[in-house]
C-alpha atoms as a PDB file:
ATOM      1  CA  UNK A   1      -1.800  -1.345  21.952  1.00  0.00           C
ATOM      2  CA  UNK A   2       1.689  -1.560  20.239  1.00  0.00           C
ATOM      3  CA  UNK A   3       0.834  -2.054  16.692  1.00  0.00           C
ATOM      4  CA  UNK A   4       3.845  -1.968  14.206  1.00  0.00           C
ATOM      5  CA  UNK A   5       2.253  -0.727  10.726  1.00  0.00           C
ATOM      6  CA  UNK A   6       2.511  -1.187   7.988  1.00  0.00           C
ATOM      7  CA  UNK A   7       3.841  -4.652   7.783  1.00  0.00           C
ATOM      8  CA  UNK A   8       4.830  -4.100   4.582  1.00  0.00           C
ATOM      9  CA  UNK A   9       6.113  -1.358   2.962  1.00  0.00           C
ATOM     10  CA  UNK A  10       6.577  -0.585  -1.164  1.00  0.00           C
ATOM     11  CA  UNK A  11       8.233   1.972  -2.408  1.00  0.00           C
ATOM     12  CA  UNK A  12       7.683   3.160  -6.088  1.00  0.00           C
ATOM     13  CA  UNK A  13       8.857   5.719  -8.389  1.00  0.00           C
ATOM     14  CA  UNK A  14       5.620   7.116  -9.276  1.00  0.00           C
ATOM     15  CA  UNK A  15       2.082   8.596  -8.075  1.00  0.00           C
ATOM     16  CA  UNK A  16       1.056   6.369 -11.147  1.00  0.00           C
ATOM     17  CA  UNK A  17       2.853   3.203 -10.229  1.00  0.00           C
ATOM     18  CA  UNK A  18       2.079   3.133  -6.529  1.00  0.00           C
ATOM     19  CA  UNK A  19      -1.380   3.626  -7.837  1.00  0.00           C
ATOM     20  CA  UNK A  20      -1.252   0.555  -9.747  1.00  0.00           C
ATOM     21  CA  UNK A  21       0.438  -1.775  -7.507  1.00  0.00           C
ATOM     22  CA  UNK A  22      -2.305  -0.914  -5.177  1.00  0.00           C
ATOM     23  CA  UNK A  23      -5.038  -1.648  -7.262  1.00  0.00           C
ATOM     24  CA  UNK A  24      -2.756  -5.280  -7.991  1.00  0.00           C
ATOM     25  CA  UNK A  25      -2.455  -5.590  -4.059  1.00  0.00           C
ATOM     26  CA  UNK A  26      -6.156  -4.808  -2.934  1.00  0.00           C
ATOM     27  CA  UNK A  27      -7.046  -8.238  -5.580  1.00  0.00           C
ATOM     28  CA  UNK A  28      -4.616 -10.426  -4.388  1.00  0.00           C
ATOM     29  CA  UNK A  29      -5.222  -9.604  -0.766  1.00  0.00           C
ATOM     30  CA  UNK A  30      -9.306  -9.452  -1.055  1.00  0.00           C
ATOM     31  CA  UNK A  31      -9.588 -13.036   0.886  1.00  0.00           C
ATOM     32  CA  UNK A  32      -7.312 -11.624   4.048  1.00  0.00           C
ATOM     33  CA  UNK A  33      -7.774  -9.234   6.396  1.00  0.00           C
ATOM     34  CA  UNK A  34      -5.352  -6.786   5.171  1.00  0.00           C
ATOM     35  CA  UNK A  35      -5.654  -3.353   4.338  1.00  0.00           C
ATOM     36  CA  UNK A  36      -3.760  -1.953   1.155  1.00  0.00           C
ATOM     37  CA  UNK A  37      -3.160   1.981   1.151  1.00  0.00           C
ATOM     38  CA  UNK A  38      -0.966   4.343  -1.060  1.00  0.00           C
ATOM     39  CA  UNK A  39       0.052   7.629  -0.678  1.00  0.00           C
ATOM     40  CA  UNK A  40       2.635  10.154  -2.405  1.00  0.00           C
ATOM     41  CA  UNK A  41       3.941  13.368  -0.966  1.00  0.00           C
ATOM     42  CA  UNK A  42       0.978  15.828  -2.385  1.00  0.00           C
ATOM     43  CA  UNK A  43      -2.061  13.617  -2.171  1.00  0.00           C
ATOM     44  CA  UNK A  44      -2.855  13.869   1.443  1.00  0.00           C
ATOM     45  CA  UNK A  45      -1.770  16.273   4.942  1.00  0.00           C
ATOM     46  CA  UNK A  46       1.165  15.214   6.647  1.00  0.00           C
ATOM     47  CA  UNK A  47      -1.690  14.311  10.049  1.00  0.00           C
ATOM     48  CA  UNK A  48      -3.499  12.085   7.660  1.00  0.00           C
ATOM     49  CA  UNK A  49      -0.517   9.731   6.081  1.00  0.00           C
ATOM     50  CA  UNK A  50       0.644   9.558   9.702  1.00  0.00           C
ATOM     51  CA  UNK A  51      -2.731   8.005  10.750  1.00  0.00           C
ATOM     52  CA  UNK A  52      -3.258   6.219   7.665  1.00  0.00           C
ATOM     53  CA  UNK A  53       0.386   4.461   9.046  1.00  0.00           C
ATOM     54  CA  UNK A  54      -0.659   4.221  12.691  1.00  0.00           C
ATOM     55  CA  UNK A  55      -3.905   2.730  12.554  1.00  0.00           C
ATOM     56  CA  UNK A  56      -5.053   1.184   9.395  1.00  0.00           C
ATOM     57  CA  UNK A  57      -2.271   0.381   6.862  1.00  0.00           C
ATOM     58  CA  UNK A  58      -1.098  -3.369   6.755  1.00  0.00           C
ATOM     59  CA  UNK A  59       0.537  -2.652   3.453  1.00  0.00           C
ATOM     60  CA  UNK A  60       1.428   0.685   2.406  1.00  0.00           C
ATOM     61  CA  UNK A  61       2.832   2.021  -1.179  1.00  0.00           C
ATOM     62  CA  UNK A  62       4.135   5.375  -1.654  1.00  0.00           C
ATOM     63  CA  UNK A  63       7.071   6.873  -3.074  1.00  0.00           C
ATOM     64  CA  UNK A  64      10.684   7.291  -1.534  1.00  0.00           C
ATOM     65  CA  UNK A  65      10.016  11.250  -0.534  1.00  0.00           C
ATOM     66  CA  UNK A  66       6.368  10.268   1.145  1.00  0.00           C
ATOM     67  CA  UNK A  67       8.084   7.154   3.216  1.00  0.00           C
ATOM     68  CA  UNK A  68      10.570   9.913   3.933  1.00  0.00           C
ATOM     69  CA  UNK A  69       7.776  12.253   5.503  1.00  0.00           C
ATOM     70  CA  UNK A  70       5.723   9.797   6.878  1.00  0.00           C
ATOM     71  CA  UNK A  71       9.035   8.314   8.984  1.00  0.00           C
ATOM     72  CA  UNK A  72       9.646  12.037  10.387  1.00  0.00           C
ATOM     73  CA  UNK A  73       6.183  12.249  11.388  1.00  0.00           C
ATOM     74  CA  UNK A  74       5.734   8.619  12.675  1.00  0.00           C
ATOM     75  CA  UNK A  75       9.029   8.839  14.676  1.00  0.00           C
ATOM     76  CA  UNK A  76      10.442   5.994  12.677  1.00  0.00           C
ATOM     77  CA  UNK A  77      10.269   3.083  10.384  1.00  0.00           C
ATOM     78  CA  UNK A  78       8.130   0.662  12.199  1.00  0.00           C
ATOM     79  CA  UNK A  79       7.668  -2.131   9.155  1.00  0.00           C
ATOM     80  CA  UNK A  80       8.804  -5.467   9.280  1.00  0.00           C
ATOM     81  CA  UNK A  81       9.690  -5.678   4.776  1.00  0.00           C
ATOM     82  CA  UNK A  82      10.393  -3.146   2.269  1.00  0.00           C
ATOM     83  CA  UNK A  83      10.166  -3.561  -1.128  1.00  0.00           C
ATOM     84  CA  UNK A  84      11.538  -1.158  -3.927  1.00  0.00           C
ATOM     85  CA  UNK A  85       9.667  -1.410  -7.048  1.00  0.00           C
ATOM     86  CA  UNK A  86      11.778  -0.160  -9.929  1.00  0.00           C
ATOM     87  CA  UNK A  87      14.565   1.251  -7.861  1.00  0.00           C
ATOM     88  CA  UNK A  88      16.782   1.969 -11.121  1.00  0.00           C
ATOM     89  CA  UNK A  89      13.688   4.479 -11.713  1.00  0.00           C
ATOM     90  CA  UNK A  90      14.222   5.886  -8.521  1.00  0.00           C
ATOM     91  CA  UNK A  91      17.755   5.856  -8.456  1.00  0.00           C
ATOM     92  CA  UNK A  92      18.077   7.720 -12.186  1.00  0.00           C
ATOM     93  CA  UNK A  93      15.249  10.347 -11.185  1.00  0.00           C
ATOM     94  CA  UNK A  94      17.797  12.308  -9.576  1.00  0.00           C
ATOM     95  CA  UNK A  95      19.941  13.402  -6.140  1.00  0.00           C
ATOM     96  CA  UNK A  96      16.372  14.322  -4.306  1.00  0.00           C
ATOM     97  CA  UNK A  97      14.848  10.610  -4.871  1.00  0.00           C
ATOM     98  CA  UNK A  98      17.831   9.129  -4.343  1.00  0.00           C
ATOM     99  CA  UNK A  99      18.685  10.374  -1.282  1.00  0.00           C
ATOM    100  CA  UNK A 100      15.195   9.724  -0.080  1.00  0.00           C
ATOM    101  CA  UNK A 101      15.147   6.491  -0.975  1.00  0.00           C
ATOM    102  CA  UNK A 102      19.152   6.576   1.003  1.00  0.00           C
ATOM    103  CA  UNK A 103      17.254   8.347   3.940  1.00  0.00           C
ATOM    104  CA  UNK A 104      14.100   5.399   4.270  1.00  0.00           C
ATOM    105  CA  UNK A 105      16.605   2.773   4.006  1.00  0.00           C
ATOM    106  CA  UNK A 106      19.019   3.851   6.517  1.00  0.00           C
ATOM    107  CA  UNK A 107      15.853   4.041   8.862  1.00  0.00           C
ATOM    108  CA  UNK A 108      14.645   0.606   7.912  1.00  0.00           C
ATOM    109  CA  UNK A 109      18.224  -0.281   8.594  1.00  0.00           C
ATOM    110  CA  UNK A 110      18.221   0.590  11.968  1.00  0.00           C
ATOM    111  CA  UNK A 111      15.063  -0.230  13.192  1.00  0.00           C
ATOM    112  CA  UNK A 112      16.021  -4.079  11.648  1.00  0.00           C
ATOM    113  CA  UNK A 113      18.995  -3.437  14.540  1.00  0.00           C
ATOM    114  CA  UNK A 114      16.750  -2.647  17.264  1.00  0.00           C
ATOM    115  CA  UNK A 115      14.421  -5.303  16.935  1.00  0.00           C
ATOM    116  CA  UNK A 116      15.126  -8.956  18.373  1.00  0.00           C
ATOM    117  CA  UNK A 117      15.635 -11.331  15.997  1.00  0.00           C
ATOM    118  CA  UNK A 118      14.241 -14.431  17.767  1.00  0.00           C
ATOM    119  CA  UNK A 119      11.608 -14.421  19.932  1.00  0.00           C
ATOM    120  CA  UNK A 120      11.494 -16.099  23.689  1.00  0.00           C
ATOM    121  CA  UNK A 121       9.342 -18.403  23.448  1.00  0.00           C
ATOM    122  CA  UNK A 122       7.536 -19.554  27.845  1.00  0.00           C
ATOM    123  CA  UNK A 123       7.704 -23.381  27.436  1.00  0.00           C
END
């Protein structure tokens, strides 16, 4: 099974925000199928974010530094959209977030390059 998660991917300045647009998420989404999950670097093991990516997560908020992690340990950005919430937050908390935040989209970057853009479609 080839599953690409999360299809969706927010990115957030804070523990407190992620926490929040989570809570916003998990409402609007009740009705679907979709699973909502956050994470930030210290709230979980590095074998548990990875497997909260891999197998659940249809949507997934965290902060630049924990996309960061979970990419090394997921061997890549497999998402289809990333959103930055606040990114003049994350760009004025310093050199660390920012280059995080640098580091996540450079990945998202080149994953977008690797995928095919249209599909074949067998008539």
């Amino acid at each position: 099974r080839n599953r690409q998660f999360p299809f969706l991917l927010v990115l957030a300045p804070t523990p407190e925000l992620c926490a929040q647009i989570q809570s916003v998420a998990q409402r609007l989404l009740s009705f679907t199928h979709l699973r909502v999950h956050w994470t930030f670097g210290r709230n979980t093991t590095t074998e548990s974010r990875r497997q909260l990516v891999d197998e659940t997560a249809h949507v997934l908020i965290c902060t630049p530094k924990a996309a960061r992690d979970l990419i090394s340990t997921s061997h890549g950005l497999h998402t289809r959209f990333v959103v930055v919430d606040e990114a003049d937050l994350i760009l004025e908390q310093g050199r660390g977030h920012h280059n995080a935040l640098q580091d996540v989209m450079m990945q998202y970057r080149q994953s977008i390059r690797d995928r095919p853009l249209l599909r074949q479609q067998n008539p």
